[in-house]
C-alpha atoms as a PDB file:
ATOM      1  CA  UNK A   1      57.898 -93.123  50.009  1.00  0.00           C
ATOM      2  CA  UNK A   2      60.540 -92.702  46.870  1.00  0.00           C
ATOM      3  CA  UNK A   3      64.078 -92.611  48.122  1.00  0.00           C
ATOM      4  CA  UNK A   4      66.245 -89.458  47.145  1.00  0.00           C
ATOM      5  CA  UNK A   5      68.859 -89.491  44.605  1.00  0.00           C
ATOM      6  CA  UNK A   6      71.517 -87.488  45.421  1.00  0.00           C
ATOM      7  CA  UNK A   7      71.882 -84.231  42.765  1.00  0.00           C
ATOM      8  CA  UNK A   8      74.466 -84.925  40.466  1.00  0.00           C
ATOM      9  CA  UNK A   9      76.631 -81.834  40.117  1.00  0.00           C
ATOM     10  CA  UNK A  10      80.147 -81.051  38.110  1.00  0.00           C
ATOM     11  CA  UNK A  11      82.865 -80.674  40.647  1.00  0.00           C
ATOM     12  CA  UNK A  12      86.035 -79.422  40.057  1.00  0.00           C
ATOM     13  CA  UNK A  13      88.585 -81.859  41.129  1.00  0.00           C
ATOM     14  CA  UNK A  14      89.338 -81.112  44.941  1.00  0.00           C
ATOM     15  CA  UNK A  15      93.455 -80.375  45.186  1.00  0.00           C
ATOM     16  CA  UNK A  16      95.226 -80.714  48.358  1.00  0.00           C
ATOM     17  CA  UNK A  17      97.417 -77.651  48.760  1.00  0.00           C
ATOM     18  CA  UNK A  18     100.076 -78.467  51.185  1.00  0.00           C
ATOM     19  CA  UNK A  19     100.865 -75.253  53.187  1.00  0.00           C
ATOM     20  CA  UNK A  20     103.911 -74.310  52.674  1.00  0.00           C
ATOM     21  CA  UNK A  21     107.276 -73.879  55.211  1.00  0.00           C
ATOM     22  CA  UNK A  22     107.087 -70.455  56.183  1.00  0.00           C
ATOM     23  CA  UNK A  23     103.077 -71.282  57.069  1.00  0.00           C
ATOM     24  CA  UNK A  24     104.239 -73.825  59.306  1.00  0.00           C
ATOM     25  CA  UNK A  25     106.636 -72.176  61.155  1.00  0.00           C
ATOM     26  CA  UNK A  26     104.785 -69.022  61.603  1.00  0.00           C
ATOM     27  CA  UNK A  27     101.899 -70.956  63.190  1.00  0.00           C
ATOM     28  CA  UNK A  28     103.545 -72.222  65.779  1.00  0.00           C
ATOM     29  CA  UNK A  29     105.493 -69.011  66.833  1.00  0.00           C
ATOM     30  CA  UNK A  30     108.471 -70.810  65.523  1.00  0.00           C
ATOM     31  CA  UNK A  31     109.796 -67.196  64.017  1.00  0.00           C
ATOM     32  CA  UNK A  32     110.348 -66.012  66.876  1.00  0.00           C
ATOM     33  CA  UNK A  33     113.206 -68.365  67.295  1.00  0.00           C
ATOM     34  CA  UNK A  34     114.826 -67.929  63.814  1.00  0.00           C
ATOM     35  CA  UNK A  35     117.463 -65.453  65.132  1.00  0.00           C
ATOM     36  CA  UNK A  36     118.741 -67.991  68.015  1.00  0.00           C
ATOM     37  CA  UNK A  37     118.464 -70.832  65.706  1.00  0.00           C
ATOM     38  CA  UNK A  38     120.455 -68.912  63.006  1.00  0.00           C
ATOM     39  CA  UNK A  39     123.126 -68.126  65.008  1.00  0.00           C
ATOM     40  CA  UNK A  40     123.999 -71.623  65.885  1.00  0.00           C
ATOM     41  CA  UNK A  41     122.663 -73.880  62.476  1.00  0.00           C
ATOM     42  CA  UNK A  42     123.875 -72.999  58.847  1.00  0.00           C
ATOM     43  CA  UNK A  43     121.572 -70.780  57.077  1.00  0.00           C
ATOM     44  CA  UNK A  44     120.812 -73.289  54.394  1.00  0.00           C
ATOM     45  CA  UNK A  45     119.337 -75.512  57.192  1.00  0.00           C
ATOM     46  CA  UNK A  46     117.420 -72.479  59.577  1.00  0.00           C
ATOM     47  CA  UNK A  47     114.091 -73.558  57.923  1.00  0.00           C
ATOM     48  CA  UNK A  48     114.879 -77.448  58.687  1.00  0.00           C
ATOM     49  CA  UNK A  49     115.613 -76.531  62.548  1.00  0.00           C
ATOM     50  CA  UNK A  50     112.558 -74.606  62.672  1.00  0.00           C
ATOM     51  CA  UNK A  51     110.253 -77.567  61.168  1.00  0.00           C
ATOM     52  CA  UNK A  52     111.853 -79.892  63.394  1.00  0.00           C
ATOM     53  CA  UNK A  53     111.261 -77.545  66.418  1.00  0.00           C
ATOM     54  CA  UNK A  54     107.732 -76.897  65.265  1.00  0.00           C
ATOM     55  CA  UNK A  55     107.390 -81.079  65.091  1.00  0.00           C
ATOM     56  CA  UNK A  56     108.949 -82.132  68.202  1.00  0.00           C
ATOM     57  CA  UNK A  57     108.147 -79.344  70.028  1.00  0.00           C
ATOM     58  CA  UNK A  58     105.312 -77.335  68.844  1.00  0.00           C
ATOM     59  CA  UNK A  59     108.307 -74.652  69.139  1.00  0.00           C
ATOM     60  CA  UNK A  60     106.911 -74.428  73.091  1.00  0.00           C
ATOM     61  CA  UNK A  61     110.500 -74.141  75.118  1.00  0.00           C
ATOM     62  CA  UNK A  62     108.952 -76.089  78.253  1.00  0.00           C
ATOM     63  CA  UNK A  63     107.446 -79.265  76.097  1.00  0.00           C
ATOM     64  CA  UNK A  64     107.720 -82.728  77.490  1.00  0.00           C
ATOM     65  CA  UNK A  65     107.247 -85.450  75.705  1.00  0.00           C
ATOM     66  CA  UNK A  66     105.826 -88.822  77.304  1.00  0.00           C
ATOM     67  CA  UNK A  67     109.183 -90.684  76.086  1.00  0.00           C
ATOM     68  CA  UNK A  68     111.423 -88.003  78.265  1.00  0.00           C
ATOM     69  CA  UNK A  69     112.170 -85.173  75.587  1.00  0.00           C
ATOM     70  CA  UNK A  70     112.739 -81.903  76.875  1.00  0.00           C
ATOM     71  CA  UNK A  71     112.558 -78.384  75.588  1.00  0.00           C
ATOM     72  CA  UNK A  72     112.162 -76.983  71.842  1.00  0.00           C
ATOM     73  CA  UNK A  73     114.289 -79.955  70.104  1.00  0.00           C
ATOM     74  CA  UNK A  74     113.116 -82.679  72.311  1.00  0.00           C
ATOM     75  CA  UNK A  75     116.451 -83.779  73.775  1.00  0.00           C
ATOM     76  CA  UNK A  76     115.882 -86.887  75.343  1.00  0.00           C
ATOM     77  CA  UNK A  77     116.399 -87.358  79.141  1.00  0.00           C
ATOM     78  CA  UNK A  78     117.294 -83.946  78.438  1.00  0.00           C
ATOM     79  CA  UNK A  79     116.186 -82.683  82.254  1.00  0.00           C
ATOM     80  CA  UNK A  80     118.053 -85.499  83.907  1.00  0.00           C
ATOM     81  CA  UNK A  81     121.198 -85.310  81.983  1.00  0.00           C
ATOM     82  CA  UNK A  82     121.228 -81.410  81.728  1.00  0.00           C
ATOM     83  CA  UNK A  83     118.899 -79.964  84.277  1.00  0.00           C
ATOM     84  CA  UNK A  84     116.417 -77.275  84.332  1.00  0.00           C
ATOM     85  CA  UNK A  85     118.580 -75.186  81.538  1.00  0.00           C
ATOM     86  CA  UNK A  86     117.817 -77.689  79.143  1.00  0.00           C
ATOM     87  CA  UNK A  87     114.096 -75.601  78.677  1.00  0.00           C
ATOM     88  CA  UNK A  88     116.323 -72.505  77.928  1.00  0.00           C
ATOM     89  CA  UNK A  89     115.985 -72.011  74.164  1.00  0.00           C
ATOM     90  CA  UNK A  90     119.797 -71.035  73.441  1.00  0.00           C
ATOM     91  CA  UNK A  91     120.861 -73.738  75.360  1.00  0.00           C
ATOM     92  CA  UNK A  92     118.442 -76.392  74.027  1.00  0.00           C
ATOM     93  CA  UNK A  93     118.985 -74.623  70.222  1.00  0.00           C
ATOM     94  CA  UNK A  94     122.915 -75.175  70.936  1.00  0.00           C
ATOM     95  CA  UNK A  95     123.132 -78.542  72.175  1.00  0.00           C
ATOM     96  CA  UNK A  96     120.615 -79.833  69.228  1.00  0.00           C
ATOM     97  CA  UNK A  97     123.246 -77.822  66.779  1.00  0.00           C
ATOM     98  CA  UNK A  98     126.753 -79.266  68.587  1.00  0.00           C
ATOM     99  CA  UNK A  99     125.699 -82.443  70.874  1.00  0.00           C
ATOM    100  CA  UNK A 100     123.348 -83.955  67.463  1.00  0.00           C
ATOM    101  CA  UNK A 101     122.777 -82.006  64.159  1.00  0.00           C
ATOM    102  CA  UNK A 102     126.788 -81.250  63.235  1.00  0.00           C
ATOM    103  CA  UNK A 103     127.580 -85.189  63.931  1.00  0.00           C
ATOM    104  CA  UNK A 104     124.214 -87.003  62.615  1.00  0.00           C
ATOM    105  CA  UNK A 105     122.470 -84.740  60.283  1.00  0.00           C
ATOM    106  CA  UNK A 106     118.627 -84.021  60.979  1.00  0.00           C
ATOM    107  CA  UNK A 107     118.665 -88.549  61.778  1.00  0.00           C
ATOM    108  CA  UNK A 108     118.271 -88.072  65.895  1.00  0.00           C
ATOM    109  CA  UNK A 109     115.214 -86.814  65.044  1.00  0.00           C
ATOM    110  CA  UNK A 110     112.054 -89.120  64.197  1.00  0.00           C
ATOM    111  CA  UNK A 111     110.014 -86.237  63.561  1.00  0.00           C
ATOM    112  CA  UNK A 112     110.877 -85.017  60.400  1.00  0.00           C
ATOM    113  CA  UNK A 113     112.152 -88.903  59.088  1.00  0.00           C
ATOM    114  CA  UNK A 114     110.580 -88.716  55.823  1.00  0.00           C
ATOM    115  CA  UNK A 115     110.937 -85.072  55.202  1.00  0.00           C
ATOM    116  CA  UNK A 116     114.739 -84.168  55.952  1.00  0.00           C
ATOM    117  CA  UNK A 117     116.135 -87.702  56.182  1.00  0.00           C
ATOM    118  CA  UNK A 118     115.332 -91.270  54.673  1.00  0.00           C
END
């Protein structure tokens, strides 16, 4: 039995496209939050809010996380510090804004390390 060669064929060079921010939100739902998230982050960081959200969260209001992160940020021991409201997206869009973002940047969190901070 001969073996098979494999067929030798020009190929044009595969590129990775990354897909881009608006993509990523959108496929998550994560638009539907850019009014509430607007009203609380600046508008030169509503995209970054909405990545993160999309990252932690999967931009799902009632997502916990095995490590104790609540809601569409991810606040840890958010339910046992804040309660039940802590999966209502204002409140969990606000406290991300005034309890993290406007003292520590996008650094509490880990998600988008890498992407918004270094």
């Amino acid at each position: 039995m001969t073996p098979i060669s494999p067929v030798s064929s020009p190929q044009s060079p595969v590129r990775k496209v990354r897909p881009s921010l608006a993509t990523l939100i959108q496929k998550e739902n994560c638009e539907a939050y850019r009014g509430l998230v607007s009203k609380y982050f600046p508008a030169e960081q509503v995209d970054n809010a909405l990545l993160t959200m999309k990252l932690e969260s999967g931009c799902n209001k009632d997502a916990v996380s095995p490590t104790d992160d609540h809601g569409l940020f991810q606040i840890n021991k958010g339910l046992k510090t804040f309660g039940k409201q802590i999966y209502d997206p204002e409140f969990n869009v606000k406290l991300a804004y005034e309890g993290f973002y406007a003292k520590r940047g996008w650094r509490p969190w880990y998600a988008v390390r890498g992407i918004l901070w270094y």
